[in-house]
PDB file of N, CA and C in Angstrom:
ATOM      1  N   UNK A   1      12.141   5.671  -8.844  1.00  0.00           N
ATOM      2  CA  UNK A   1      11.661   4.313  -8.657  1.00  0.00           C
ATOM      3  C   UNK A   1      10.496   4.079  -9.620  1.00  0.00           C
ATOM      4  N   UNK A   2      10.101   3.241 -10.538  1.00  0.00           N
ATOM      5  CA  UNK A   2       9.876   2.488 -11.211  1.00  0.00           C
ATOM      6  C   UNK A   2       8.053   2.260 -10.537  1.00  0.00           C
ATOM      7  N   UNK A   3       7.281   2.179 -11.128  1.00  0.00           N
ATOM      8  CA  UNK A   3       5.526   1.920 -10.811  1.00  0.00           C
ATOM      9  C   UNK A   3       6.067   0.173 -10.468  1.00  0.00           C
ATOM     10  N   UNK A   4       6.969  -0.632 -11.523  1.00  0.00           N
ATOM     11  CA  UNK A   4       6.718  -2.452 -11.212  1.00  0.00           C
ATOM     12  C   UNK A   4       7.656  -2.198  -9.620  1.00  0.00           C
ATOM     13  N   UNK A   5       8.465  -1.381  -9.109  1.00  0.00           N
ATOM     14  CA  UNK A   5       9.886  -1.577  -8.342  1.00  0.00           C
ATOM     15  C   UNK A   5       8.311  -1.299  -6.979  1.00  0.00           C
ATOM     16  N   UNK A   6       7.664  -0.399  -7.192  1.00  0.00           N
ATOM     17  CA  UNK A   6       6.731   0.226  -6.093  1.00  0.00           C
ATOM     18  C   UNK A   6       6.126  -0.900  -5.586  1.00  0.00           C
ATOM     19  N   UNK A   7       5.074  -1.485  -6.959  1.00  0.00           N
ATOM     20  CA  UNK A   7       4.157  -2.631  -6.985  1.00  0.00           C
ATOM     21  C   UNK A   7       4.962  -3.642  -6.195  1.00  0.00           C
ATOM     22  N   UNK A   8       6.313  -4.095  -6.358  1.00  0.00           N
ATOM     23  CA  UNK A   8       7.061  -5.318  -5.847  1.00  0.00           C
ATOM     24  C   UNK A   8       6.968  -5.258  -4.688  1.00  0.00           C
ATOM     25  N   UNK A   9       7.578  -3.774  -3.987  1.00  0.00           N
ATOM     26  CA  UNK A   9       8.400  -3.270  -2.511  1.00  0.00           C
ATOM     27  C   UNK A   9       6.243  -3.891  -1.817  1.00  0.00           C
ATOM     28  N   UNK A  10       5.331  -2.968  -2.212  1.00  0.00           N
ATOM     29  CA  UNK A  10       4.042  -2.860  -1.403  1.00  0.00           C
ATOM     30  C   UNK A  10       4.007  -4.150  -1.574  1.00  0.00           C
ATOM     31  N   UNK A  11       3.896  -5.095  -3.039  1.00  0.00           N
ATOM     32  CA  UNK A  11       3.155  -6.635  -2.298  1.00  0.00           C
ATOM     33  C   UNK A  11       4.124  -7.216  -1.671  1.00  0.00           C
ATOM     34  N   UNK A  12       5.374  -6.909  -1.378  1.00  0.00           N
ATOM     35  CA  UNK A  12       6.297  -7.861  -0.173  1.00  0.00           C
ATOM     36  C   UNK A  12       6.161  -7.467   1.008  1.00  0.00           C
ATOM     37  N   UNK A  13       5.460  -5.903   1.424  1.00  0.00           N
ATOM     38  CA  UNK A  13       4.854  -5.569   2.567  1.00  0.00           C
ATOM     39  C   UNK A  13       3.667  -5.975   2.646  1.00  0.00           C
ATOM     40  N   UNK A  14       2.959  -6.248   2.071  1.00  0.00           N
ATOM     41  CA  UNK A  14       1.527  -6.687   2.306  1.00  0.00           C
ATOM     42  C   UNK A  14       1.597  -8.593   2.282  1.00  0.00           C
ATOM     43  N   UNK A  15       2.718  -9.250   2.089  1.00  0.00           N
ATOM     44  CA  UNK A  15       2.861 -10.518   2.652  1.00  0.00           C
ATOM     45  C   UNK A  15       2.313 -11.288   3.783  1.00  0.00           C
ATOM     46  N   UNK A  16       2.873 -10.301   4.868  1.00  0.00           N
ATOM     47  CA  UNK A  16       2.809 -11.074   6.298  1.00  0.00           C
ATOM     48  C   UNK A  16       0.779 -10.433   6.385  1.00  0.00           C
ATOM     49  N   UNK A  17       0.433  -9.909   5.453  1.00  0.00           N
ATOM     50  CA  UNK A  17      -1.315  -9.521   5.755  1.00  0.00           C
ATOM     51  C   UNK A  17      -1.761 -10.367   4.703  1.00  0.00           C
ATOM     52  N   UNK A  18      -1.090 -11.017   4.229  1.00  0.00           N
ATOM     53  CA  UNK A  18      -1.991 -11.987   3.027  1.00  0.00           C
ATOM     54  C   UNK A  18      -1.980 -13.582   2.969  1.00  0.00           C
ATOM     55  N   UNK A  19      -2.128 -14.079   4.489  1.00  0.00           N
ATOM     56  CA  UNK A  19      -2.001 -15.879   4.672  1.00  0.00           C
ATOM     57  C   UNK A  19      -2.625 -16.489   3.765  1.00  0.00           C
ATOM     58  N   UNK A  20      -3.650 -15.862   2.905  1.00  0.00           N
ATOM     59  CA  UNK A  20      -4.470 -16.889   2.094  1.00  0.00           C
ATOM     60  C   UNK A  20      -3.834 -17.035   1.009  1.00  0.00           C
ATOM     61  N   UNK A  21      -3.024 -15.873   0.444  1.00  0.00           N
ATOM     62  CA  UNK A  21      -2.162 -16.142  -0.728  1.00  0.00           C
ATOM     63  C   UNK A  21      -2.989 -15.395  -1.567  1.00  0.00           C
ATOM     64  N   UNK A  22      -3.979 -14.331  -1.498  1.00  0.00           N
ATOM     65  CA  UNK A  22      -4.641 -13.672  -2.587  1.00  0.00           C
ATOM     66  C   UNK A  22      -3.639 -13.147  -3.822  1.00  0.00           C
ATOM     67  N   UNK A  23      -4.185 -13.269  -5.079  1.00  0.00           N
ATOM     68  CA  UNK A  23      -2.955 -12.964  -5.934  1.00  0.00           C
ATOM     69  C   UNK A  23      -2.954 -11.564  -6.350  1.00  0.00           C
ATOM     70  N   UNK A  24      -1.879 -11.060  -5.864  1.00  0.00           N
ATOM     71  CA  UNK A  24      -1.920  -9.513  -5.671  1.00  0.00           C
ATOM     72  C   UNK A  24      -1.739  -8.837  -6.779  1.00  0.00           C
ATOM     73  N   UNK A  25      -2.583  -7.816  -7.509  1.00  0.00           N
ATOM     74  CA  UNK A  25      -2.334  -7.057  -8.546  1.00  0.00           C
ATOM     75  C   UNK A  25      -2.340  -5.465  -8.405  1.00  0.00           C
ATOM     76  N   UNK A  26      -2.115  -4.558  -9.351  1.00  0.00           N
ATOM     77  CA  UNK A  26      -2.759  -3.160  -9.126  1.00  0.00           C
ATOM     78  C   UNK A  26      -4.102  -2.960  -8.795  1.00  0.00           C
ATOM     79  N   UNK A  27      -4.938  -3.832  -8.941  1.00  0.00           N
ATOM     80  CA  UNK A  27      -6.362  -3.712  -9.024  1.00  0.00           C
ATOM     81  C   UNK A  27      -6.698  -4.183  -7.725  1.00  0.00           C
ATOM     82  N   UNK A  28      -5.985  -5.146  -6.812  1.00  0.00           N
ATOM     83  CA  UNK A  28      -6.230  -5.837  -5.726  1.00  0.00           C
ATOM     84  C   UNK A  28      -6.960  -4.539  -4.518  1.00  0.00           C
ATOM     85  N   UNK A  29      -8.014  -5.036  -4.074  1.00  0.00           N
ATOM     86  CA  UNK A  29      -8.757  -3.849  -3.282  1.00  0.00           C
ATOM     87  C   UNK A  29      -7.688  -4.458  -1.848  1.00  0.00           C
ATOM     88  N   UNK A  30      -7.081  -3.782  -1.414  1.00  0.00           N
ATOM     89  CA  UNK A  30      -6.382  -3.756   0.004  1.00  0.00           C
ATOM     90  C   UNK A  30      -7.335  -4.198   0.911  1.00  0.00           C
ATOM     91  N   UNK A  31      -8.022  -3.552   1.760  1.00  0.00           N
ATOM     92  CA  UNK A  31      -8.679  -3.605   2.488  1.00  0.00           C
ATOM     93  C   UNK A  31      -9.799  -4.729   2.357  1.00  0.00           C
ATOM     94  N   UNK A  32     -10.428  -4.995   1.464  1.00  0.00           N
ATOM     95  CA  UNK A  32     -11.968  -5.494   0.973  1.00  0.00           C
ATOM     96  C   UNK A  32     -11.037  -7.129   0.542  1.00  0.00           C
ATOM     97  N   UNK A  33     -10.080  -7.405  -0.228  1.00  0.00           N
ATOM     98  CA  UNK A  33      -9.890  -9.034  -0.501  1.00  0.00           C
ATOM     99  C   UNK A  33      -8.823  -9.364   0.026  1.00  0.00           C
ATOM    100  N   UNK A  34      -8.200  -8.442   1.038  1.00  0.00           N
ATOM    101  CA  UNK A  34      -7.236  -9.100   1.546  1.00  0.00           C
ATOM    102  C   UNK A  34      -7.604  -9.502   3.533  1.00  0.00           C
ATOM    103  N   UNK A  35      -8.957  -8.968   3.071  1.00  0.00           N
ATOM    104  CA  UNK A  35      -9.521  -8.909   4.736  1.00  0.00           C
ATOM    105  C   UNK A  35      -8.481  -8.503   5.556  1.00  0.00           C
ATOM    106  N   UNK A  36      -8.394  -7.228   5.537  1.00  0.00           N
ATOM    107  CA  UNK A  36      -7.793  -6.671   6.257  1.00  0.00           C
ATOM    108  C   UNK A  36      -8.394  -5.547   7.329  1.00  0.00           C
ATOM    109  N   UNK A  37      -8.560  -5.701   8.472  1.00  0.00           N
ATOM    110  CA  UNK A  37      -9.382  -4.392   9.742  1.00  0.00           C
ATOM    111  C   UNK A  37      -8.587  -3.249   9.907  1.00  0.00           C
ATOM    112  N   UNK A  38      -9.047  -2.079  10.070  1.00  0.00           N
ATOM    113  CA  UNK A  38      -8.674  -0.828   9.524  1.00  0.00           C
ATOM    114  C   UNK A  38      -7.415  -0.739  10.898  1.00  0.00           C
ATOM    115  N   UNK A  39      -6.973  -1.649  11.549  1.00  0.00           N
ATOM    116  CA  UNK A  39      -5.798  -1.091  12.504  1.00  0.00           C
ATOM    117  C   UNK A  39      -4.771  -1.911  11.485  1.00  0.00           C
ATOM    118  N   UNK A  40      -5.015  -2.898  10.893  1.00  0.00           N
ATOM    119  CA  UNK A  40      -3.915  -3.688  10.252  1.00  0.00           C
ATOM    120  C   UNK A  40      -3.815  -3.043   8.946  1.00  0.00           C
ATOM    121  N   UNK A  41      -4.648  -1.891   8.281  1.00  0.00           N
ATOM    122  CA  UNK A  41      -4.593  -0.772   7.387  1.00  0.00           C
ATOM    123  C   UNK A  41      -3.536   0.056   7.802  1.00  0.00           C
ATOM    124  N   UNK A  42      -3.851   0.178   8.879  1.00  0.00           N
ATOM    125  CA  UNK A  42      -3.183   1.259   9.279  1.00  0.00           C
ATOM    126  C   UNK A  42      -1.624   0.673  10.019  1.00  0.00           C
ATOM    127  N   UNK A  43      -0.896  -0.486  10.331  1.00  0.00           N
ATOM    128  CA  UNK A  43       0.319  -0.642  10.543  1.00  0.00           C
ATOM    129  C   UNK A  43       0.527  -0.969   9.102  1.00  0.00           C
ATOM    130  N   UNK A  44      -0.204  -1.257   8.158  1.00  0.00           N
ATOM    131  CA  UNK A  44       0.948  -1.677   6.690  1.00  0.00           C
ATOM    132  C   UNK A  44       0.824  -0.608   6.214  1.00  0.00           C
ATOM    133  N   UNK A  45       0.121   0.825   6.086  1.00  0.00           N
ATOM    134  CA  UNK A  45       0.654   1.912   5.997  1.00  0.00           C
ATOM    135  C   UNK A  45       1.665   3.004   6.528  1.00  0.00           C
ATOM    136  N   UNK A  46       2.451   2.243   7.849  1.00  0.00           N
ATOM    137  CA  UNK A  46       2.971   2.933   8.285  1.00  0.00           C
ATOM    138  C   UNK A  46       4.082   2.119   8.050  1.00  0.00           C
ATOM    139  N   UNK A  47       4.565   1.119   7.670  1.00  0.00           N
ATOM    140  CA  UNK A  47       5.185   0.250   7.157  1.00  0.00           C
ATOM    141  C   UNK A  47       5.709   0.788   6.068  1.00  0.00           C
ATOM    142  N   UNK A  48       4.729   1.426   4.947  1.00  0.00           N
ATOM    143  CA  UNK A  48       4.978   1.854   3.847  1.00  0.00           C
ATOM    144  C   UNK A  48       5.443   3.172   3.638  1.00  0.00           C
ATOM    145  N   UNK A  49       4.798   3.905   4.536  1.00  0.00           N
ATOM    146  CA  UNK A  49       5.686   5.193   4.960  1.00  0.00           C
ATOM    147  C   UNK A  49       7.155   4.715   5.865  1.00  0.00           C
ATOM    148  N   UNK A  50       7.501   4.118   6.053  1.00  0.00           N
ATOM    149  CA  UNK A  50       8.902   4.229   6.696  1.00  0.00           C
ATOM    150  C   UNK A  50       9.565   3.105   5.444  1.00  0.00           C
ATOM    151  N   UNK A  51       9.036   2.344   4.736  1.00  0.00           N
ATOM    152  CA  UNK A  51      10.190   2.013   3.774  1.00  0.00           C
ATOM    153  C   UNK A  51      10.288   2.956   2.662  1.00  0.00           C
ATOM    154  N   UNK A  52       9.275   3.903   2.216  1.00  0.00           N
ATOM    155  CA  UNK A  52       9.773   5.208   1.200  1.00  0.00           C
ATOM    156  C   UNK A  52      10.063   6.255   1.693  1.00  0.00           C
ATOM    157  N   UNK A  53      10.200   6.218   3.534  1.00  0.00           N
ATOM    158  CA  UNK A  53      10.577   7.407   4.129  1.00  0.00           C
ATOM    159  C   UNK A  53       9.412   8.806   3.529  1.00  0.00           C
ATOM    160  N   UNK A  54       8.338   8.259   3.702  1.00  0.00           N
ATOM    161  CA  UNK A  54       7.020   9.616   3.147  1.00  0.00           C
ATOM    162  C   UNK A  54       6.506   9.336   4.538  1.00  0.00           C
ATOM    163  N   UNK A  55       5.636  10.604   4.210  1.00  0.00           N
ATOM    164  CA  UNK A  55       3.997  10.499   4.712  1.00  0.00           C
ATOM    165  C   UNK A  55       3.033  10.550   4.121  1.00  0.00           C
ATOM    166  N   UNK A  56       1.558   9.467   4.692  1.00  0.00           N
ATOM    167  CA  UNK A  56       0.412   9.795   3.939  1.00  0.00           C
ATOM    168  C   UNK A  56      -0.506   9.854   5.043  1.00  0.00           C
ATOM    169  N   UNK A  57      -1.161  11.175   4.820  1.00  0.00           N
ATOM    170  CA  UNK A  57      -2.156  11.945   5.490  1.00  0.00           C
ATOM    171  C   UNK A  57      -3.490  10.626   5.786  1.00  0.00           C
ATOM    172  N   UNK A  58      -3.726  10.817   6.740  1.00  0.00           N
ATOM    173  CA  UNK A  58      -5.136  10.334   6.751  1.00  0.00           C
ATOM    174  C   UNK A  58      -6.295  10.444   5.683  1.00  0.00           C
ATOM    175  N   UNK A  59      -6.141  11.558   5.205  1.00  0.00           N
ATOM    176  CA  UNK A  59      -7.934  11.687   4.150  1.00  0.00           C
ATOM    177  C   UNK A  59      -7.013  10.997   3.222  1.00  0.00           C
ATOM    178  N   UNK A  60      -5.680  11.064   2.808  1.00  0.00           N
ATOM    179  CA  UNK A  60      -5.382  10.122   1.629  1.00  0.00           C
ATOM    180  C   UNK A  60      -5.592   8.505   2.172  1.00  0.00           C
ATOM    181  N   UNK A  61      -5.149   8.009   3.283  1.00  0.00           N
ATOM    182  CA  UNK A  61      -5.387   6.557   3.228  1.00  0.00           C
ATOM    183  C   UNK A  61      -6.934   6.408   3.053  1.00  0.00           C
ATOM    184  N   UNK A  62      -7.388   7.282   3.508  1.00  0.00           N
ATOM    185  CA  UNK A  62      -8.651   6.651   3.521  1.00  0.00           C
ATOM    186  C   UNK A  62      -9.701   7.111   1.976  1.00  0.00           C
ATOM    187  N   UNK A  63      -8.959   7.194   0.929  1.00  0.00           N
ATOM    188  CA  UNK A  63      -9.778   7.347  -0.129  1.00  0.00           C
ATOM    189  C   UNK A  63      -8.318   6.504  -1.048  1.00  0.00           C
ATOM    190  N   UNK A  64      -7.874   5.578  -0.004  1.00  0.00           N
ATOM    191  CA  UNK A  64      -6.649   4.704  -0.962  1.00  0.00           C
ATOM    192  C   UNK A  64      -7.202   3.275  -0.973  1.00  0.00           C
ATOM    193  N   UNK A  65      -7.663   2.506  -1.958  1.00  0.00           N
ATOM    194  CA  UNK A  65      -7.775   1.276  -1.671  1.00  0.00           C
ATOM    195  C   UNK A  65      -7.558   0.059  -2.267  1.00  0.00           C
ATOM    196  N   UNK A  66      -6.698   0.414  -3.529  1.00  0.00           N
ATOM    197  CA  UNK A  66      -5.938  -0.769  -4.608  1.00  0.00           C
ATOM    198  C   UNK A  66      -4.403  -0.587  -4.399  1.00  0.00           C
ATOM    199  N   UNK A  67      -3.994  -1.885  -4.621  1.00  0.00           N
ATOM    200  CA  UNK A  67      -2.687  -1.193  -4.993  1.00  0.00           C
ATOM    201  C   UNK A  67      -1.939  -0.142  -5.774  1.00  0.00           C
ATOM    202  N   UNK A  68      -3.357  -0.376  -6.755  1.00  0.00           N
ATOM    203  CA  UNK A  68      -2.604   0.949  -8.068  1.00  0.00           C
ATOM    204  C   UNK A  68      -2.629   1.941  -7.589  1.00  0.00           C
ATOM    205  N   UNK A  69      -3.888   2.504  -6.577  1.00  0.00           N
ATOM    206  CA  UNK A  69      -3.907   3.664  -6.019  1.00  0.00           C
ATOM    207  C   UNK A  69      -3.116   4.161  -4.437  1.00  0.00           C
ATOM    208  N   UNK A  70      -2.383   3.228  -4.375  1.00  0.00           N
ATOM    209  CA  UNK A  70      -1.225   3.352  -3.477  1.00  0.00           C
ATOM    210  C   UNK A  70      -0.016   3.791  -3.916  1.00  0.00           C
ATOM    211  N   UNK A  71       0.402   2.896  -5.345  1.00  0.00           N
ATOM    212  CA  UNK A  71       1.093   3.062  -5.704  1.00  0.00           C
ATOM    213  C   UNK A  71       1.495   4.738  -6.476  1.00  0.00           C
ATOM    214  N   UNK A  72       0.387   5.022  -6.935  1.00  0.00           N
ATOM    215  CA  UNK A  72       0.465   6.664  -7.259  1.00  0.00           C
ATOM    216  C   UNK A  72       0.645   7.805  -6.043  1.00  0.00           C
ATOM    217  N   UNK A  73       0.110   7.249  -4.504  1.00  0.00           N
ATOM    218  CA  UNK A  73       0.205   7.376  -3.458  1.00  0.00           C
ATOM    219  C   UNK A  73       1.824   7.666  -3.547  1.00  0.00           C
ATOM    220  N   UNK A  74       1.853   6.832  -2.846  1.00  0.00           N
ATOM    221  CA  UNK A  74       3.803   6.711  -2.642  1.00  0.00           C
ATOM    222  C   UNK A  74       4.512   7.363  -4.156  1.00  0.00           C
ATOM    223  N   UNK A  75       4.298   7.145  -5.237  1.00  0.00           N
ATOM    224  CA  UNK A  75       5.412   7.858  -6.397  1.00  0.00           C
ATOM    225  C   UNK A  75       4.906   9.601  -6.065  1.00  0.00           C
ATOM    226  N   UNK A  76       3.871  10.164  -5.802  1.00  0.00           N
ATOM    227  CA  UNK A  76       3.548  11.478  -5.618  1.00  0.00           C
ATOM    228  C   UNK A  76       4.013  11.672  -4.597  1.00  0.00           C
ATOM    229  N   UNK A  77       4.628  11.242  -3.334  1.00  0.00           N
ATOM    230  CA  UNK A  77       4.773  11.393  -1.999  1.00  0.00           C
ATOM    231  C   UNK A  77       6.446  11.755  -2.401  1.00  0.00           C
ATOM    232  N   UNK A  78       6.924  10.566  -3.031  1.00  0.00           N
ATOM    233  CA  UNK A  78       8.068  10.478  -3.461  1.00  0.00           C
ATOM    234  C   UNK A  78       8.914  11.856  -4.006  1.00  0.00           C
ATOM    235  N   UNK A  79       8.288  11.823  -5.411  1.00  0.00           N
ATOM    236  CA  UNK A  79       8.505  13.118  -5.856  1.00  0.00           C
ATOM    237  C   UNK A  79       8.704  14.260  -5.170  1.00  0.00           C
ATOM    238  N   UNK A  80       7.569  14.217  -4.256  1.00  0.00           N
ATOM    239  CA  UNK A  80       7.142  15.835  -3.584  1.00  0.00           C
ATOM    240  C   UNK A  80       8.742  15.790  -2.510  1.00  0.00           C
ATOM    241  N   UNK A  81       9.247  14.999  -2.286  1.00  0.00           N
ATOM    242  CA  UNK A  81       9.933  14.580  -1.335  1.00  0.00           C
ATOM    243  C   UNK A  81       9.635  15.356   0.092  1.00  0.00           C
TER     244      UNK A  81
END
C-alpha cells in the first residue's frame, strides 16, 4: 500500500472527527487541530487498527501525532505484519 493510498484510507477515517472541515494534510497535528480528546484518539485508532488489521502499542500512539507520523505508523505495522 502506497504512503497517498494510507494518507486517503486515515483522512476518510478521521472524517466523522473533523465537523469543521480542517484541511487535512501529513503535517495535520491529529489531536491539537482537529480538537480531538484523548478517548476520541483513542476510538480512531482503533478504527485504524482494524481497517489495516495491525496493532499500535500505546507508547506508539502516544508519541504519534500528524498524519505523516501515523502514516509511517501503519506502513511499519504493515510490513512487520
Amino acid at each position: 500500500m502506497t504512503d497517498t493510498a494510507i494518507i486517503d484510507e486515515i483522512c476518510r477515517l478521521l472524517a466523522p472527527h473533523n465537523p469543521k472541515g480542517v484541511p487535512l494534510s501529513a503535517a495535520t497535528d491529529i489531536p491539537k487541530e482537529l480538537n480531538i480528546d484523548s478517548v476520541g484518539v483513542l476510538d480512531f485508532i482503533m478504527e485504524v487498527e482494524d481497517t489495516f488489521d495491525i496493532e499500535i502499542p500505546m507508547n506508539v500512539v502516544a508519541e504519534t501525532h500528524t498524519i505523516g507520523d501515523l502514516v509511517k505508523v501503519v506502513e511499519a505495522r504493515v510490513r512487520k505484519g
